[in-house]
Protein backbone atom coordinates (compact mmCIF):
# COMPACT_ATOMS: atom_id res chain seq x y z
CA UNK A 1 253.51 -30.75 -142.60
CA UNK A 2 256.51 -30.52 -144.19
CA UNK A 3 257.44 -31.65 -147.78
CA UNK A 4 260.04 -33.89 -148.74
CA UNK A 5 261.89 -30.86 -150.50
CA UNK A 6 261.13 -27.85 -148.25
CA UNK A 7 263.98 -25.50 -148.41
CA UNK A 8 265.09 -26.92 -151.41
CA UNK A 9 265.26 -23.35 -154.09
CA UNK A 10 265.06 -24.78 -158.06
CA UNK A 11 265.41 -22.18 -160.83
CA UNK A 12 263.65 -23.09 -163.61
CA UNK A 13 264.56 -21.89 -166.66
CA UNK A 14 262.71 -24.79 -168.98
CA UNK A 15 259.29 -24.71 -171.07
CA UNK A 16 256.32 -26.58 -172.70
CA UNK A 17 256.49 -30.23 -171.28
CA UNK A 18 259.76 -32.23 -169.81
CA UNK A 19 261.30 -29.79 -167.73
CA UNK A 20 257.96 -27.89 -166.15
CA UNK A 21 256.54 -31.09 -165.61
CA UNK A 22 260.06 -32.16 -163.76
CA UNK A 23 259.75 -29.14 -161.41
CA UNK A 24 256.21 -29.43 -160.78
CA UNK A 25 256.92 -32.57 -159.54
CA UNK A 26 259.30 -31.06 -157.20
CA UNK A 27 256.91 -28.61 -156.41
CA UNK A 28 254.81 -30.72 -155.08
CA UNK A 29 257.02 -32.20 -152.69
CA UNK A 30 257.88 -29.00 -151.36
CA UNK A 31 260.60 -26.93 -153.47
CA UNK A 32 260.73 -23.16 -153.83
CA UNK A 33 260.59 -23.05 -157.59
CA UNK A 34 260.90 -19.80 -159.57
CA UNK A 35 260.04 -20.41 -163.00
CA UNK A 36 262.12 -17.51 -165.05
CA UNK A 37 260.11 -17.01 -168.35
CA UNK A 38 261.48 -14.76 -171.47
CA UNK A 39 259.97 -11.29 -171.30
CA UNK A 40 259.00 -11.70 -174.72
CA UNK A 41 255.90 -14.60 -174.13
CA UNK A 42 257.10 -16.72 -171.56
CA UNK A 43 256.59 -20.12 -171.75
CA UNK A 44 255.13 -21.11 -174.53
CA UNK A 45 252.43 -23.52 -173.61
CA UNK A 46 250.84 -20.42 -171.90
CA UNK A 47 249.57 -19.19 -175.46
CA UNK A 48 248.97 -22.50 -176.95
CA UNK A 49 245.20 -23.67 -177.62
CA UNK A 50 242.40 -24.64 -175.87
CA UNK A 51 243.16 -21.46 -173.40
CA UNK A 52 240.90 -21.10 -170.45
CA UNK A 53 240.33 -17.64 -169.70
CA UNK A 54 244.33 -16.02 -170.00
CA UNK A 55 246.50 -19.02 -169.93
CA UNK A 56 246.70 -22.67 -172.20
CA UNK A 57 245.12 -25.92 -170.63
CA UNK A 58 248.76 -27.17 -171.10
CA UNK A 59 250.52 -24.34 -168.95
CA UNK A 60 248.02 -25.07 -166.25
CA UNK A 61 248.47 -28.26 -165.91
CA UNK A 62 252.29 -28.27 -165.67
CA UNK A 63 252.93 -24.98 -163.54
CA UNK A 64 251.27 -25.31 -159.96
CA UNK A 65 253.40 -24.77 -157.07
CA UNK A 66 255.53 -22.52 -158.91
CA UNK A 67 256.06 -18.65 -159.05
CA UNK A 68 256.73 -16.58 -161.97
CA UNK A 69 259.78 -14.28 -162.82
CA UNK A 70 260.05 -12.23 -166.02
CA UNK A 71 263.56 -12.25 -167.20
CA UNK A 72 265.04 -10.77 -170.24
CA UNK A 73 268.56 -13.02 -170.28
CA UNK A 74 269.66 -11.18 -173.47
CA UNK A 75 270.52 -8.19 -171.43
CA UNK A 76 273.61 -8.19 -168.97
CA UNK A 77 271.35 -7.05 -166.06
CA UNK A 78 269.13 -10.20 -166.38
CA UNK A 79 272.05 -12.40 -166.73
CA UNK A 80 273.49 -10.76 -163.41
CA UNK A 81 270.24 -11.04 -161.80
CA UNK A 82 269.82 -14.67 -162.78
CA UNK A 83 273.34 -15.31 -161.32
CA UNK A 84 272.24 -13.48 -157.96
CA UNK A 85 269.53 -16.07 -157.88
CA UNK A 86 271.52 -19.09 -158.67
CA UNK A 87 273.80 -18.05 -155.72
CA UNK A 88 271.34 -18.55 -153.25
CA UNK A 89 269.55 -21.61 -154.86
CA UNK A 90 270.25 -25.33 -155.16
CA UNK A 91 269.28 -26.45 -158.37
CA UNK A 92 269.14 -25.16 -162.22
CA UNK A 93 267.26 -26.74 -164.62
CA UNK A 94 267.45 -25.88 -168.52
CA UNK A 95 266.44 -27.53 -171.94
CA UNK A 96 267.67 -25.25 -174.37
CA UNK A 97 269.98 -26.76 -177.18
CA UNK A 98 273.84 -27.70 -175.69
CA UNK A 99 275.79 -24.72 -175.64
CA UNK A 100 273.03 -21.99 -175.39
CA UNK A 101 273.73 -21.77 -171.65
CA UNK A 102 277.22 -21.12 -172.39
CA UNK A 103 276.61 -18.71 -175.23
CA UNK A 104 274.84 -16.68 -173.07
CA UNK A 105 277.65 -17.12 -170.06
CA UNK A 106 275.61 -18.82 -167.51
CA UNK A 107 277.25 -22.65 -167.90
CA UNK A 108 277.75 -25.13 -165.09
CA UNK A 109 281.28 -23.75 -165.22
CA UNK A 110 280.17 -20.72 -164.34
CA UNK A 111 277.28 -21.31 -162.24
CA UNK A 112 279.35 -23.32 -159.90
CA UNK A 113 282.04 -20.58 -159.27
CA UNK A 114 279.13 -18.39 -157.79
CA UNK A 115 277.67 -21.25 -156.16
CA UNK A 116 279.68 -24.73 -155.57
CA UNK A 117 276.43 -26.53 -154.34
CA UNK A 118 274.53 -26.16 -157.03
CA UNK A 119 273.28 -28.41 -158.83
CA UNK A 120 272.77 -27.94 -162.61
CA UNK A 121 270.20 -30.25 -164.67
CA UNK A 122 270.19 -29.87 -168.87
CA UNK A 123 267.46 -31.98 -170.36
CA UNK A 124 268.15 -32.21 -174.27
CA UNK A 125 266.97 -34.72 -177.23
CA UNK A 126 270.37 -36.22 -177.76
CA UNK A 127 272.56 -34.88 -174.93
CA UNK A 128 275.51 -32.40 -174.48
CA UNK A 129 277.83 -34.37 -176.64
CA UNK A 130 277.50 -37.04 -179.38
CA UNK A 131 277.21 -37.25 -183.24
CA UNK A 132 273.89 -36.28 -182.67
CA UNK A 133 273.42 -33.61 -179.55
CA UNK A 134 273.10 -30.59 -181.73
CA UNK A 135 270.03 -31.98 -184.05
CA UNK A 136 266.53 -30.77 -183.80
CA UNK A 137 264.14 -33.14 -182.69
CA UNK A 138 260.78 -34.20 -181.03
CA UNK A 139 259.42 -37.37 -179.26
CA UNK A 140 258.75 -39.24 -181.98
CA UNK A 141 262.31 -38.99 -183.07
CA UNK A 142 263.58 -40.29 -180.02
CA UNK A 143 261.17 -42.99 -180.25
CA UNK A 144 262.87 -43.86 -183.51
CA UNK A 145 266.30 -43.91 -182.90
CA UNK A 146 265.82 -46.39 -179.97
CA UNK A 147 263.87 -48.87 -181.49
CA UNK A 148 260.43 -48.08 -179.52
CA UNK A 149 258.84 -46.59 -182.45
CA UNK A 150 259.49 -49.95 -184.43
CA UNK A 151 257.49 -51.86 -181.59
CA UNK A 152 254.41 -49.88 -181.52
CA UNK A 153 251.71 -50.97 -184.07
CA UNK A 154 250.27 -53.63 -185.56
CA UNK A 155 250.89 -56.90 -187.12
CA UNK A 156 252.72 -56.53 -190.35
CA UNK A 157 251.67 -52.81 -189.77
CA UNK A 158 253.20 -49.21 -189.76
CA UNK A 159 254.67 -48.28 -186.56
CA UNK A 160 251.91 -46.28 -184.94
CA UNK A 161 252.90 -42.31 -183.73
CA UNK A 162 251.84 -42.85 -179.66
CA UNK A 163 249.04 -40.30 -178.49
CA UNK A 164 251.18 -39.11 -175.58
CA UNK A 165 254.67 -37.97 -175.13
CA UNK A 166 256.83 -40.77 -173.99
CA UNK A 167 260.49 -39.68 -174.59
CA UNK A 168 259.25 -36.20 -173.25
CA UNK A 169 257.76 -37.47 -169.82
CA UNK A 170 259.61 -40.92 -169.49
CA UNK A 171 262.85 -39.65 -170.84
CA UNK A 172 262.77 -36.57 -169.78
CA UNK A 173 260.72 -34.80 -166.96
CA UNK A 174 260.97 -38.49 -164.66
CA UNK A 175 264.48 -39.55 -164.96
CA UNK A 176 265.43 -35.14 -164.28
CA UNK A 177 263.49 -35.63 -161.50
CA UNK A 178 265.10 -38.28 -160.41
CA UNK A 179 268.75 -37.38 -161.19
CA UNK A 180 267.85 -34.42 -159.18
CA UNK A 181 266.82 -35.94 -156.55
CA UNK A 182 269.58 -38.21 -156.18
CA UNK A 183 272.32 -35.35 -156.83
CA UNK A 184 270.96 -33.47 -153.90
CA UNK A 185 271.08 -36.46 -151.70
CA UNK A 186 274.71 -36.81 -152.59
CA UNK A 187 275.51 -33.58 -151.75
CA UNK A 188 274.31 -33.89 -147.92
CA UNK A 189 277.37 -36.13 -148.14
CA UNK A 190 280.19 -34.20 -150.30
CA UNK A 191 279.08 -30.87 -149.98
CA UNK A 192 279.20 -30.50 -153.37
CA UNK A 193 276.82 -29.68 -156.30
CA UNK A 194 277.01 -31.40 -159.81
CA UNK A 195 276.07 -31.32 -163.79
CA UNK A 196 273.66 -33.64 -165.06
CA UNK A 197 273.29 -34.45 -168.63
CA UNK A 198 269.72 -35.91 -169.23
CA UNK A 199 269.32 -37.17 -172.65
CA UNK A 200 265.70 -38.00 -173.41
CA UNK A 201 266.61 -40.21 -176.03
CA UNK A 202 269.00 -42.41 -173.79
CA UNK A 203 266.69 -42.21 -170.97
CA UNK A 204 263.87 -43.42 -172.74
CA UNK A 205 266.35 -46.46 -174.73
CA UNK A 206 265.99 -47.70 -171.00
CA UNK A 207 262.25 -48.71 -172.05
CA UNK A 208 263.74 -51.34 -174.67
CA UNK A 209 266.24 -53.16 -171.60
CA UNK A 210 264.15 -56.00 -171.54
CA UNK A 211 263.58 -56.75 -175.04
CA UNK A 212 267.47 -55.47 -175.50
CA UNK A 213 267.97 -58.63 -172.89
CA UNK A 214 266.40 -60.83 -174.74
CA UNK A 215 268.19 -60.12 -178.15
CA UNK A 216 271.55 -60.33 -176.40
CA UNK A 217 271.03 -64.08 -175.62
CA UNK A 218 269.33 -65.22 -178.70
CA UNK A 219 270.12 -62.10 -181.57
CA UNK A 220 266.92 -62.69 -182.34
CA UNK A 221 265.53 -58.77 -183.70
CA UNK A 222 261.97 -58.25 -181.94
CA UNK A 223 259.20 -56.83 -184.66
CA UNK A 224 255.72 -55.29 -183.37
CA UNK A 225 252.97 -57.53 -182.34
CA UNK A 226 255.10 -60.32 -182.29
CA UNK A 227 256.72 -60.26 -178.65
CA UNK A 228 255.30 -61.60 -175.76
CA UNK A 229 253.51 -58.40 -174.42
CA UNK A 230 254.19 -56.58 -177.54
CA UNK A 231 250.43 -58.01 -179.27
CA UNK A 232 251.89 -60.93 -180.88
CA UNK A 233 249.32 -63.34 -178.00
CA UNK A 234 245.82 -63.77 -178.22
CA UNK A 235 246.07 -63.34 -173.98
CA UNK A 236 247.81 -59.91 -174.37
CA UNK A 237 246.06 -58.00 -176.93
CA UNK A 238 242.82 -55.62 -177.32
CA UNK A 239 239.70 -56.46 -179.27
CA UNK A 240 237.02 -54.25 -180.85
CA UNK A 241 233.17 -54.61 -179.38
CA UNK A 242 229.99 -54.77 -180.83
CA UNK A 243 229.68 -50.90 -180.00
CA UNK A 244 233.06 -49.95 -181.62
CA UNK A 245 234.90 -50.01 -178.17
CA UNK A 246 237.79 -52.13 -177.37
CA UNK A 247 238.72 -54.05 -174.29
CA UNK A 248 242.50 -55.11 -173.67
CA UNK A 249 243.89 -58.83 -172.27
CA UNK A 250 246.78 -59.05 -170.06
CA UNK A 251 246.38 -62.76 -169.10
CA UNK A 252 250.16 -63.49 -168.60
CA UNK A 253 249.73 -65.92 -165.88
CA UNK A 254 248.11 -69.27 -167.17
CA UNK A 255 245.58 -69.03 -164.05
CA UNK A 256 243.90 -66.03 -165.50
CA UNK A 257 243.59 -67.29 -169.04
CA UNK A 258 242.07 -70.45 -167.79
CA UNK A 259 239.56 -68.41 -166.37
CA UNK A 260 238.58 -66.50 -169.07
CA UNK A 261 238.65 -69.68 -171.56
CA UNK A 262 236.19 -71.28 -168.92
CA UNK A 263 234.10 -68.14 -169.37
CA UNK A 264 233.45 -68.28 -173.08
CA UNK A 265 233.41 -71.58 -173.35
CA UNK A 266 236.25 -72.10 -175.03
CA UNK A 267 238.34 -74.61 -172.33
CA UNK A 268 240.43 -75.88 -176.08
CA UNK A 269 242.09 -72.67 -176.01
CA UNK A 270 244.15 -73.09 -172.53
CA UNK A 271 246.22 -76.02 -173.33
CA UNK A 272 247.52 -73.73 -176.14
CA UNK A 273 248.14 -70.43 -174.44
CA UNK A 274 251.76 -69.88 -175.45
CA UNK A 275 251.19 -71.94 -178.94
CA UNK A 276 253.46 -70.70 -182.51
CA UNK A 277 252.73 -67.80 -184.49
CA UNK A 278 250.05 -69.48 -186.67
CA UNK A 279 248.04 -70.82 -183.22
CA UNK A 280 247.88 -67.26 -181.72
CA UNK A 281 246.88 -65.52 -185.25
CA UNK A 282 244.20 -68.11 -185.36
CA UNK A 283 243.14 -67.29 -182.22
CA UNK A 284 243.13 -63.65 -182.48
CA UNK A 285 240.87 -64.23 -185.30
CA UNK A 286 238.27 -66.35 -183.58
CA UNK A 287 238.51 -63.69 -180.12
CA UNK A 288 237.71 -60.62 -182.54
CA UNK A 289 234.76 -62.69 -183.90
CA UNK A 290 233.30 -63.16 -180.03
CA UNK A 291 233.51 -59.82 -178.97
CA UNK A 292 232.19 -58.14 -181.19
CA UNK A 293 229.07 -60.34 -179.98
CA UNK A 294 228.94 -57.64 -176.93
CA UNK A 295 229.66 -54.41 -176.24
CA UNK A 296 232.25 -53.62 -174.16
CA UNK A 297 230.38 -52.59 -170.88
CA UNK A 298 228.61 -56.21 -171.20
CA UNK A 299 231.58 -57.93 -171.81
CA UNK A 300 232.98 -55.74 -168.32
CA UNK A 301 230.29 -57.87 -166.89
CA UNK A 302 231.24 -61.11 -167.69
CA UNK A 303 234.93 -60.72 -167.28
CA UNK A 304 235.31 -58.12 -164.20
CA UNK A 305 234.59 -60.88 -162.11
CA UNK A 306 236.63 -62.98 -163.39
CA UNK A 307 239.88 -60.95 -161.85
CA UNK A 308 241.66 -61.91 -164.59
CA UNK A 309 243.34 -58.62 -166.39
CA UNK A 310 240.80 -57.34 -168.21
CA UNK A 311 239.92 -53.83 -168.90
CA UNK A 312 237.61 -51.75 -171.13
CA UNK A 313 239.99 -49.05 -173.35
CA UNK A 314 238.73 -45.79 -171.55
CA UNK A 315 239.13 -42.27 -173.42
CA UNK A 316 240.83 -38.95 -171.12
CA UNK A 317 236.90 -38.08 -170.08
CA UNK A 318 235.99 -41.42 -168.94
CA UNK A 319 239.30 -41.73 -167.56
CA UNK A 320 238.84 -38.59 -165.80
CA UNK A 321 235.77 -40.14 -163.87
CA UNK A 322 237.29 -43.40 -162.87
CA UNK A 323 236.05 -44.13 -159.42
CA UNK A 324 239.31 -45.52 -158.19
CA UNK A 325 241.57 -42.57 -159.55
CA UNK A 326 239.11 -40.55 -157.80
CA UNK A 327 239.42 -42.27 -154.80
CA UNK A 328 243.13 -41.97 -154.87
CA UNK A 329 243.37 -38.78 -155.37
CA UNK A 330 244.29 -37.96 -158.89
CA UNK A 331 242.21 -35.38 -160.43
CA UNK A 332 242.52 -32.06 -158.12
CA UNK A 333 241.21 -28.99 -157.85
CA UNK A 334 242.99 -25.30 -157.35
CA UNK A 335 241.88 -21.83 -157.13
CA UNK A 336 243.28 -19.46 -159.61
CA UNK A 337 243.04 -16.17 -159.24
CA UNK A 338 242.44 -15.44 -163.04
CA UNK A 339 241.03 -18.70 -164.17
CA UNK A 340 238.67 -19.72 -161.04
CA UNK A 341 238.60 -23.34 -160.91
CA UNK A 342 241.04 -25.36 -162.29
CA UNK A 343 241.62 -29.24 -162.45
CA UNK A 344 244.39 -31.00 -162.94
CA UNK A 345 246.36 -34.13 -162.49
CA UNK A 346 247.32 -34.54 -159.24
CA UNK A 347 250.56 -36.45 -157.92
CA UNK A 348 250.89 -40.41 -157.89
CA UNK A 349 253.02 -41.37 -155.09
CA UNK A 350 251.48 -41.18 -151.41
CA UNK A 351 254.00 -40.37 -148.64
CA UNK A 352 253.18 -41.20 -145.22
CA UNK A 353 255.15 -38.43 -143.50
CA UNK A 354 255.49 -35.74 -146.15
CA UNK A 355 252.93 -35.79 -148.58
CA UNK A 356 252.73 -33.36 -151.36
CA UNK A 357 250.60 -30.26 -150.91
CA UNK A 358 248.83 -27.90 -153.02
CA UNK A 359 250.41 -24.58 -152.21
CA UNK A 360 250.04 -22.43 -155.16
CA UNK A 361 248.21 -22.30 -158.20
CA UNK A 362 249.90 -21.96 -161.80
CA UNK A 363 251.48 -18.37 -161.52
CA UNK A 364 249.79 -15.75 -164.19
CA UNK A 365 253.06 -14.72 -166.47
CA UNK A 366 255.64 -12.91 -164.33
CA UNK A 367 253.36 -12.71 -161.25
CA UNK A 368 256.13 -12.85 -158.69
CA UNK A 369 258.86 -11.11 -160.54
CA UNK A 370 258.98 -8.08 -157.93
CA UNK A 371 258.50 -10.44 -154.61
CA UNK A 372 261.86 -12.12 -155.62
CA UNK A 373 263.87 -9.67 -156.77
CA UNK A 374 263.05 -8.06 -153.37
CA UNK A 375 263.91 -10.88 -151.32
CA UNK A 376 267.94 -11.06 -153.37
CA UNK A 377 268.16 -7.51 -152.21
CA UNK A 378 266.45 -4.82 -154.72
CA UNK A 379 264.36 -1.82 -154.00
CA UNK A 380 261.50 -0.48 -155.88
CA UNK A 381 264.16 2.25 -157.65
CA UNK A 382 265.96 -0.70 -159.06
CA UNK A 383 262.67 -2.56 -160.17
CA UNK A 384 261.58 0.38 -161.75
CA UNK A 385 264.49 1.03 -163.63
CA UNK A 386 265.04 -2.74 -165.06
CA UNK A 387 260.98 -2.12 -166.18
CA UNK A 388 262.25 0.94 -168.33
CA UNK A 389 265.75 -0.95 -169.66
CA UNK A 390 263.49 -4.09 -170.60
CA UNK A 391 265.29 -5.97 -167.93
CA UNK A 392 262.03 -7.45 -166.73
């Protein structure tokens, strides 16, 4: 069957985590993507710990349906050979600083006089322009700036660094994804390719539009574990267990926090589910007291039946197990031709006509480097000699 974005060629000239996770994404659904990696080390994630066998848990998980090119774009002939590429592809997708790509002649500008379809995607912290678009930076930064970072923690707390990489995936790698998709769609209509400018730090300020609603009626500033689903409710919060586990409340709706009152015994609490500040700390401090009664699988008992949003806080391995991610499909299994077996996360969204497939397993580092530069039009002399000039 064929996928959603069959025929569709992406280079791919990004690393570690926003853009290979982008492409792999359109990988899945059926894109040609050539992954062009420095001759030097390639990607980095490829050498970063725990390694299986050659290659980093990282790289694996962020690489499959993807082949392998070595490129050295320091010398002319790579940068000609990149440009062959681009003239037969549709999309280009980069995340080196603003104005690498031009330094090294291969802008949009450019690009799009070899190729007026294509479609050229930069994912940066900041942006291409701005006070700010040349500064280094890292998720957590971008967390700052937008006012996330301020919202994650607890009650008269320090903002709490995330485990995961939210600006990264959520700024970067889904709305590139998505600006890609919708580019190419546009272009069945003009013809034409087009630059996009993802900034993970204004893609992930999108996370803050509901609170940002809120202050623009009432200019009241939101603080952590005060807001409605930010922790500052006894109904939307997490509570340690006898057995040093937690289990989270997300009883929004007043139906499921009756409930759950009813269950404990504790009916005097749902009259006062959306009480002041001092109500809600007093109940949070009479909750933590009951469950750490239990532990958290006895406490699944009693409130799994409820239906009433309640769920134990799982680590990655028990995670990993869940019978319903299972079931749907989210932890997959490849066959690598250096590694053997290897898992990964598989894709969320099910398609009924196109789903996404499987097709390749994370290329080993420049695996398919002669198989392309055969199908733009070079023989084995010309391979040979770009081996010997450090071309490839």
């Amino acid at each position: 069957m064929n996928g959603l974005f069959q025929g569709v060629k992406i280079i791919d000239l990004s690393r570690l985590l926003p853009g290979p996770f982008c492409t792999q994404m359109l990988g899945d659904l059926g894109a040609d993507v050539i992954k062009i990696e420095e001759t030097a080390g390639g990607d980095y994630a490829r050498w970063m710990p725990p390694k299986a066998t050659v290659d980093g848990g990282q790289f694996l998980s962020l690489n499959r349906n993807k082949r392998s090119m070595k490129l050295n774009l320091r010398t002319q002939e790579g940068k000609d050979i990149l440009i062959k590429l681009i003239s037969n592809a549709d999309v280009v997708v980069e995340q080196f600083r603003p104005g690498v790509m031009e330094r090294l002649g291969l802008g949009y500008e450019t690009l799009k006089k070899h190729n007026p379809r294509i479609i050229m995607c930069s994912i940066s912290g900041y942006g291409q322009d701005g006070p700010k678009s040349q500064m280094a930076g890292h998720d957590i930064n971008y967390l700052s700036d937008t006012g996330i970072l301020e919202m994650i923690g607890n009650y008269k707390g320090s903002p709490v660094v995330p485990g995961i990489q939210i600006a990264d995936v959520g700024g970067g790698s889904l709305w590139a994804a998505f600006s890609i998709a919708a580019a190419l769609f546009a272009r069945e209509k003009t013809g034409k390719g087009q630059y996009i400018d993802v900034s993970m730090t204004d893609a992930v300020f999108t996370f803050m539009s509901a609170l940002a609603g809120a202050y623009f009626v009432d200019k009241n500033v939101p603080h952590r574990a005060e807001t409605l689903l930010g922790g500052g409710f006894a109904w939307y919060y997490v509570y340690r267990t006898k057995d040093d586990r937690y289990i989270s409340l997300g009883m929004l709706e007043a139906k499921f926090w009756e409930s759950f009152c009813q269950a404990i015994g504790r009916a005097d609490y749902i009259p006062i589910q959306n009480g002041p500040p001092e109500i809600q700390e007093k109940m949070k401090k009479e909750l933590s007291e009951l469950f750490l009664t239990r532990t958290a699988d006895e406490w699944m008992e009693i409130l799994a039946p409820l239906d009433a949003c309640a769920a134990k806080v799982k680590n990655l391995e028990e995670a990993l197990a869940d019978e319903h991610l299972n079931h749907r499909g989210m932890i997959i299994e490849m066959d690598h031709p250096v590694e053997g077996k290897v898992k990964s996360i598989g894709f969320p969204v099910k398609f009924s006509e196109q789903p996404y497939t499987v097709r390749m397993a994370p290329p080993a580092f420049g695996q398919h480097t002669e198989d392309i530069l055969k199908e733009i039009g070079f023989k084995q002399t010309d391979i040979e000699a770009f081996k010997k000039q450090g071309v490839i």
